[in-house]
Protein backbone atom coordinates (compact mmCIF):
# COMPACT_ATOMS: atom_id res chain seq x y z
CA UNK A 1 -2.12 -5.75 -3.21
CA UNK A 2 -4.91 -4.93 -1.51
CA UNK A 3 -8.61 -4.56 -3.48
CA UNK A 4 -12.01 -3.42 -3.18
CA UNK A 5 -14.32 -5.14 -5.30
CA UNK A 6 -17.99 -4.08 -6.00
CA UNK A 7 -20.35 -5.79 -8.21
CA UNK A 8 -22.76 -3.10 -9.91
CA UNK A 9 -25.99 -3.53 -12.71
CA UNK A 10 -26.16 -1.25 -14.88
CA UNK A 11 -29.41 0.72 -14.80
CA UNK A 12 -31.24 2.44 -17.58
CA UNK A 13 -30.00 5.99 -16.01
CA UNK A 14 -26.65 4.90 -16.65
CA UNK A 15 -27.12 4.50 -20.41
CA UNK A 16 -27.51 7.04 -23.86
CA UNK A 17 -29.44 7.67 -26.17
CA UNK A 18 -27.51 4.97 -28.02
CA UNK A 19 -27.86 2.54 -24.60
CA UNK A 20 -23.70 3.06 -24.17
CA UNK A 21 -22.95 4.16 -20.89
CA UNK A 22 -22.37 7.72 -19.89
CA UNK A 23 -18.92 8.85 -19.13
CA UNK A 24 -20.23 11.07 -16.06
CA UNK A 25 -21.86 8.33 -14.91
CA UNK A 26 -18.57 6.09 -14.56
CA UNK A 27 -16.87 8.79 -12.82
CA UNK A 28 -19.17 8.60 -10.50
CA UNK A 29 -19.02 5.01 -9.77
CA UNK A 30 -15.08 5.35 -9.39
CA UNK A 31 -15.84 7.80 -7.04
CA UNK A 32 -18.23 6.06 -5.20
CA UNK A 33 -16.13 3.39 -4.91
CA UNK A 34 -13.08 4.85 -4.01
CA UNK A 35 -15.43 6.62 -1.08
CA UNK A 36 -16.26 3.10 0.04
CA UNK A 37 -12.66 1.29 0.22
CA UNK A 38 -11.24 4.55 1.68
CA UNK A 39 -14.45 4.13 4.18
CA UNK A 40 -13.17 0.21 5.14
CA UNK A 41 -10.06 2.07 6.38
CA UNK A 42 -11.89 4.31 8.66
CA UNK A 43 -10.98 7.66 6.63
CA UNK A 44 -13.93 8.11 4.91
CA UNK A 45 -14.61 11.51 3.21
CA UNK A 46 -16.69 12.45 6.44
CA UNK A 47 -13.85 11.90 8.87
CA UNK A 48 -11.65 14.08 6.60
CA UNK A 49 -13.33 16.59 6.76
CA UNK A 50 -13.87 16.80 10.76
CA UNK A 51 -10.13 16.75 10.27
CA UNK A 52 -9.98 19.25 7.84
CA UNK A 53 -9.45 17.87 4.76
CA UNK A 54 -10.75 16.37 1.55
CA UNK A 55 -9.61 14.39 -1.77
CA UNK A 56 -9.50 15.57 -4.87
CA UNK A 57 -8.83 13.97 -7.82
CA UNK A 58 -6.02 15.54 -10.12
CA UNK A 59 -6.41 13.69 -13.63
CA UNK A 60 -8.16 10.56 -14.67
CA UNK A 61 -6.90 8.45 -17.56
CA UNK A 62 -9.92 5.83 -18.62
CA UNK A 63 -10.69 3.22 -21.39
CA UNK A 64 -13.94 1.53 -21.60
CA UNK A 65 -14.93 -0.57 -24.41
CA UNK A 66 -18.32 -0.86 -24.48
CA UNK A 67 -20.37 -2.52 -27.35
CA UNK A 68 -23.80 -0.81 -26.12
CA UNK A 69 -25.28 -4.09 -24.38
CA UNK A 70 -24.75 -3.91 -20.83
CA UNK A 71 -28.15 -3.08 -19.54
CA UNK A 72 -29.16 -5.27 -16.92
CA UNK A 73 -25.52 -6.77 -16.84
CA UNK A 74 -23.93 -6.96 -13.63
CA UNK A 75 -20.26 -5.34 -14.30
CA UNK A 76 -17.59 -5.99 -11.40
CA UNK A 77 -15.33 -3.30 -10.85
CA UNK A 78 -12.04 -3.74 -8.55
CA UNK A 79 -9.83 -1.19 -7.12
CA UNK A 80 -6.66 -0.78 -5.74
CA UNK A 81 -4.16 2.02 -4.42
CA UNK A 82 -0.52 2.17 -5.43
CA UNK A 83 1.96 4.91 -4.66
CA UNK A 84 0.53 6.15 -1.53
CA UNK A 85 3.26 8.63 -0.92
CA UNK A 86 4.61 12.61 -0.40
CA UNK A 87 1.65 14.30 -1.89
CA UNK A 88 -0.84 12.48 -4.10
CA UNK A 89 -2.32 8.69 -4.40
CA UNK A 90 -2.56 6.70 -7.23
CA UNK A 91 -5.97 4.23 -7.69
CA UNK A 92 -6.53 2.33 -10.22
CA UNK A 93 -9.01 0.34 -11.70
CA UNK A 94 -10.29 -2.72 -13.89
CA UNK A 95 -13.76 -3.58 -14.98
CA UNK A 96 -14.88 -6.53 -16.01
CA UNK A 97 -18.08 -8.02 -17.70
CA UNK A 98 -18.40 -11.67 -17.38
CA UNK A 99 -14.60 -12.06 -16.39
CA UNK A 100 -13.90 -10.20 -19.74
CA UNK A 101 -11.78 -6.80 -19.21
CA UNK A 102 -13.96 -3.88 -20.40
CA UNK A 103 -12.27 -1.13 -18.77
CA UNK A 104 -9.18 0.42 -16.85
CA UNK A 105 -8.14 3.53 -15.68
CA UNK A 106 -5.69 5.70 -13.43
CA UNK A 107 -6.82 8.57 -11.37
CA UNK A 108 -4.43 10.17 -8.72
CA UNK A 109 -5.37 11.93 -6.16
CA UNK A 110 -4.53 15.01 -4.12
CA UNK A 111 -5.50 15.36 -0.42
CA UNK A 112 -6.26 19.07 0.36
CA UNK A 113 -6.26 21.52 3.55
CA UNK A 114 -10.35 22.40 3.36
CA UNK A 115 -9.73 25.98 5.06
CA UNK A 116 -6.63 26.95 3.53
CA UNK A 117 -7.45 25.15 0.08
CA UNK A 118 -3.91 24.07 -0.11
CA UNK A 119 -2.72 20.51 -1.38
CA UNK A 120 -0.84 18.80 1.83
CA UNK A 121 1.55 15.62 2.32
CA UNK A 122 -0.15 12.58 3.14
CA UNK A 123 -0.28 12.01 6.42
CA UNK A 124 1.50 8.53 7.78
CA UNK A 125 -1.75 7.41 9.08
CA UNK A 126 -3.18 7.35 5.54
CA UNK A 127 0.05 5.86 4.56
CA UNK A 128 -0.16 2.76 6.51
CA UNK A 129 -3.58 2.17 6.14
CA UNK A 130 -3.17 2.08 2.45
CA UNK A 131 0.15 0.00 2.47
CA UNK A 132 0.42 -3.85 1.70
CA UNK A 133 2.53 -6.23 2.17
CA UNK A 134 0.79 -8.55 -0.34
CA UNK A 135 2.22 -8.71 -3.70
CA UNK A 136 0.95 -7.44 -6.57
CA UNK A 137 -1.68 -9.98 -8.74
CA UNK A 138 -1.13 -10.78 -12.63
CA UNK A 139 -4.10 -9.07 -13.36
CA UNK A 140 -2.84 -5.75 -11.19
CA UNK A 141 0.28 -5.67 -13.17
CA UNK A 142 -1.01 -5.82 -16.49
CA UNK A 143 -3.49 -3.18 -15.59
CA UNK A 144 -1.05 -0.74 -14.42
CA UNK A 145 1.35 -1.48 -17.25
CA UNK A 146 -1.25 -0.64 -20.06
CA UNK A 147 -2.96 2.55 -18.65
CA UNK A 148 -0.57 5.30 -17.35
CA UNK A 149 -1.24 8.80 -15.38
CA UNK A 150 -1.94 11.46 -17.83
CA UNK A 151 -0.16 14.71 -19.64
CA UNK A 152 -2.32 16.87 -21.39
CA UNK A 153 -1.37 19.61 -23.15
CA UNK A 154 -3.04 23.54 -22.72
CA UNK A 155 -3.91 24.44 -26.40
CA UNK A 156 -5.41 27.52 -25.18
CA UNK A 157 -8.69 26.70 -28.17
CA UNK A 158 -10.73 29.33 -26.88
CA UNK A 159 -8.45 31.95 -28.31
CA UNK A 160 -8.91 30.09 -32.02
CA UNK A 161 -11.42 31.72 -34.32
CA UNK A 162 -12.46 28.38 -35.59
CA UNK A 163 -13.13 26.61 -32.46
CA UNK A 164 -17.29 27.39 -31.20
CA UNK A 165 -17.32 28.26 -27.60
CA UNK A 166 -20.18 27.44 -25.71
CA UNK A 167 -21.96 29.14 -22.50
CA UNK A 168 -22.80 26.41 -20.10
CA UNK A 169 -24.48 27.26 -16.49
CA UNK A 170 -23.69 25.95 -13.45
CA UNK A 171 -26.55 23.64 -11.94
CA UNK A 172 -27.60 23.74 -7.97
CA UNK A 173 -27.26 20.22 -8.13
CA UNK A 174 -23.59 20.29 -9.51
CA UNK A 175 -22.15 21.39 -6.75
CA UNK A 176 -20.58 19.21 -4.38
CA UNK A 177 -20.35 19.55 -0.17
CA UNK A 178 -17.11 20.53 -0.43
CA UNK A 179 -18.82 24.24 -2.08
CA UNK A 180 -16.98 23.36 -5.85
CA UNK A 181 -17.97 21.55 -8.95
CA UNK A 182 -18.35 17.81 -8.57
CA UNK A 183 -15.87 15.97 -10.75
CA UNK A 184 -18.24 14.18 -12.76
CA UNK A 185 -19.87 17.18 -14.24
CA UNK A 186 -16.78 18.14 -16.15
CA UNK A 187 -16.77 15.31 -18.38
CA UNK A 188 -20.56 15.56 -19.10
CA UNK A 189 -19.89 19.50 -19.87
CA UNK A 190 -17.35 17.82 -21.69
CA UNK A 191 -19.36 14.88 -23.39
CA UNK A 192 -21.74 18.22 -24.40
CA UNK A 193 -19.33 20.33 -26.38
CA UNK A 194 -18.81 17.57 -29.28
CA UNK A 195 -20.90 18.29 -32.28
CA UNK A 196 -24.11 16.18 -32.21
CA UNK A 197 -23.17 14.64 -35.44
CA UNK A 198 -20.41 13.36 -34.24
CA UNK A 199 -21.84 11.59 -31.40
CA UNK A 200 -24.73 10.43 -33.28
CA UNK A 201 -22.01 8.17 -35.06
CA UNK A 202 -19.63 7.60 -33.04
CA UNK A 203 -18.45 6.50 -29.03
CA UNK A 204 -16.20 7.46 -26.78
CA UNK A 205 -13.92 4.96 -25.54
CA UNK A 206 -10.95 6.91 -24.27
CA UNK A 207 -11.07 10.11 -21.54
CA UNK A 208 -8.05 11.54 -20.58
CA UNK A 209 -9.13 14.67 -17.63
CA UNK A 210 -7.04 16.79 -15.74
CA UNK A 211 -8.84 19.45 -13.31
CA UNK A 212 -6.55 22.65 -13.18
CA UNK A 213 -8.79 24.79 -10.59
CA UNK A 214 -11.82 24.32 -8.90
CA UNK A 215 -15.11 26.19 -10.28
CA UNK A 216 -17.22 27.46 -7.13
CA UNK A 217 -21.23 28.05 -7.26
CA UNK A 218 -21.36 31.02 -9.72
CA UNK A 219 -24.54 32.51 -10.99
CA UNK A 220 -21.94 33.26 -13.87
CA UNK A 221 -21.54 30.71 -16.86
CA UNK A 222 -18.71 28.41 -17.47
CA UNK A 223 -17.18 28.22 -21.14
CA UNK A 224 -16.41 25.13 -23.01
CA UNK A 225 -14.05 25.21 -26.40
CA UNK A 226 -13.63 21.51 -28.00
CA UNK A 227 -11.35 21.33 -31.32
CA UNK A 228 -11.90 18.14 -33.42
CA UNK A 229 -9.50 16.41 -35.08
CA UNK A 230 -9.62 12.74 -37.18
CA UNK A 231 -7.39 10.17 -37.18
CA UNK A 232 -6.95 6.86 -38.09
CA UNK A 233 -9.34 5.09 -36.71
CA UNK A 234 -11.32 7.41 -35.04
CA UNK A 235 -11.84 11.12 -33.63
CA UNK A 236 -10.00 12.98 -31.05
CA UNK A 237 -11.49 15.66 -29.17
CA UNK A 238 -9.77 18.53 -27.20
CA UNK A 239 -11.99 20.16 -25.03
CA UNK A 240 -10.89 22.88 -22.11
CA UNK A 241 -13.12 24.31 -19.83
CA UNK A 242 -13.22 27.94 -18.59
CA UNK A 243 -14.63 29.76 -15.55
CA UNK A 244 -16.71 33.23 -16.50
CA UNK A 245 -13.52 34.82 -16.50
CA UNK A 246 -11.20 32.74 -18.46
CA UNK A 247 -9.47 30.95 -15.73
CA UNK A 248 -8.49 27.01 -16.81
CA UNK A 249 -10.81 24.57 -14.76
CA UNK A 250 -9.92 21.70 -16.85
CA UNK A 251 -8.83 19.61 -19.93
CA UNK A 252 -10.43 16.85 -21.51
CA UNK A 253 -9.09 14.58 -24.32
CA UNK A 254 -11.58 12.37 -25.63
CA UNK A 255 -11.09 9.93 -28.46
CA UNK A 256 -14.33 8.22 -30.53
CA UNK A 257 -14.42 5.49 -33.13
CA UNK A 258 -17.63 4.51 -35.35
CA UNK A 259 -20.39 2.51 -33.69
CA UNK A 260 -21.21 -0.33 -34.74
C-alpha cells in the first residue's frame, strides 16, 4: 500500500523536562503528516473546507518507546491509510530511529459536515484517491497486526470522592480554525492531570484517546479527573475530560513504566 514518508529531527521543543518527547507534540506530527499525504491527493484540509467539510480524528491508539536520547536524531515516520470506507478512515503509522521501530499507532478518522457538524459518508472521490492496488509490505502487516483501534471505557471518575479534579482553562492559542479544541491539547491536558511524582519517575509509553465531543472557545474552564492505578510493570492512568458543564470531551488511558 501506498505511504507517505517524512524524515523529522527532533528539536529541543519537542522534548521534557526529562529530554523524552512530549505526547502533544507527536500528535501533532501525525497530524501534520496526515495533512501533507492527504495534501499529495489534492484534498487537503483547505479544499475541504471550501467544500464544506473537515477531518476529525475519533480515537488514537499509540506506543512509543523512547529511551530519552533522541535529540538531534532524525526519526522517519511513514504513513499509510487502510479501510477507507462508509464513514471513517483508518491511518496508521510506524516510526523508526535508525531503521529500529520506536513507535506505532492507529488513529481513525471521521470526515464531518462543517455547517451542520454532522459526521458524513466518505465521498467516492476520497475513496479512490486513497485506494491501492499495491499490496500490503511486511512491515505494514506487522504494524497493523500489533496495534489495534481503541475501546475505552467511561468510568465516569469525576463523580468518585477520591479522584482530584482539576480546573484547566482554555488557551487562545488552543483553538483550532475549525472554532474547537485542537486534538493535541487533550493529551497535554491529559499529560497534566498525573501527579507530578509520578511523572518525575516514570514515562509514558502507551496513549490510548478517544474524543467524545468537541470543546468550543469558552471563557469557562474545562475539568480533568485522572484515577491511578499500578500494575505489573508499570502505572495506568484513566483520565476523562469535561466541558464547564460536565459534558464528556474525551478519554485518555495512559500507561507509564520507571525510567531508567
Amino acid at each position: 500500500m501506498e505511504e507517505y514518508i517524512k524524515t523529522y529531527k527532533v528539536q529541543y521543543y519537542d522534548l521534557d523536562r526529562d529530554s523524552y518527547i512530549k505526547v502533544n507534540r507527536l500528535f501533532e506530527i501525525m497530524t501534520a503528516i496526515a495533512t501533507e499525504h492527504s495534501a499529495v491527493h489534492n484534498i487537503d484540509a483547505k479544499r475541504l473546507m471550501k467544500s464544506g467539510m473537515s477531518w476529525v480524528v475519533h480515537d488514537i491508539n499509540l506506543d512509543f518507546f523512547d529511551d530519552g536520547n533522541l535529540y538531534e536524531k532524525n526519526i522517519t515516520i511513514k504513513s499509510f491509510v487502510k479501510n477507507v470506507s462508509g464513514v471513517f478512515m483508518l491511518r496508521y503509522f510506524a516510526f523508526y530511529n535508525e531503521d529500529k521501530l520506536i513507535g506505532k499507532a492507529v488513529s481513525k478518522w471521521l470526515l464531518l459536515d462543517i455547517e451542520k457538524r454532522k459526521i458524513i459518508k466518505v465521498p467516492k472521490d476520497i475513496i479512490s484517491a486513497f485506494t491501492s492496488s499495491d499490496e500490503q509490505t511486511e512491515n505494514q502487516k506487522n504494524i497493523m497486526d500489533n496495534i489495534k483501534t481503541v475501546k475505552q471505557h467511561y468510568e465516569e471518575i469525576i463523580d468518585d470522592k477520591d479522584v482530584v479534579v482539576k480546573n484547566v482553562g482554555i488557551r487562545y492559542s488552543d483553538i483550532d480554525e475549525n472554532g474547537h479544541v485542537n486534538n493535541s491539547v487533550y493529551p497535554m491536558w491529559a499529560t497534566e492531570s498525573i501527579p507530578r511524582d509520578t511523572l518525575k519517575t516514570h514515562k509514558i509509553y502507551s496513549t490510548q484517546i478517544t474524543y467524545k465531543k468537541e470543546q468550543v472557545e469558552s471563557d469557562e474552564c474545562v475539568k480533568i479527573a485522572c484515577k491511578e492505578s499500578k500494575f505489573e510493570d508499570g502505572i495506568e492512568e484513566h483520565i476523562e475530560i469535561y466541558s464547564h458543564d460536565g459534558e464528556l470531551l474525551c478519554i485518555v488511558d495512559m500507561r507509564l513504566k520507571p525510567m531508567k
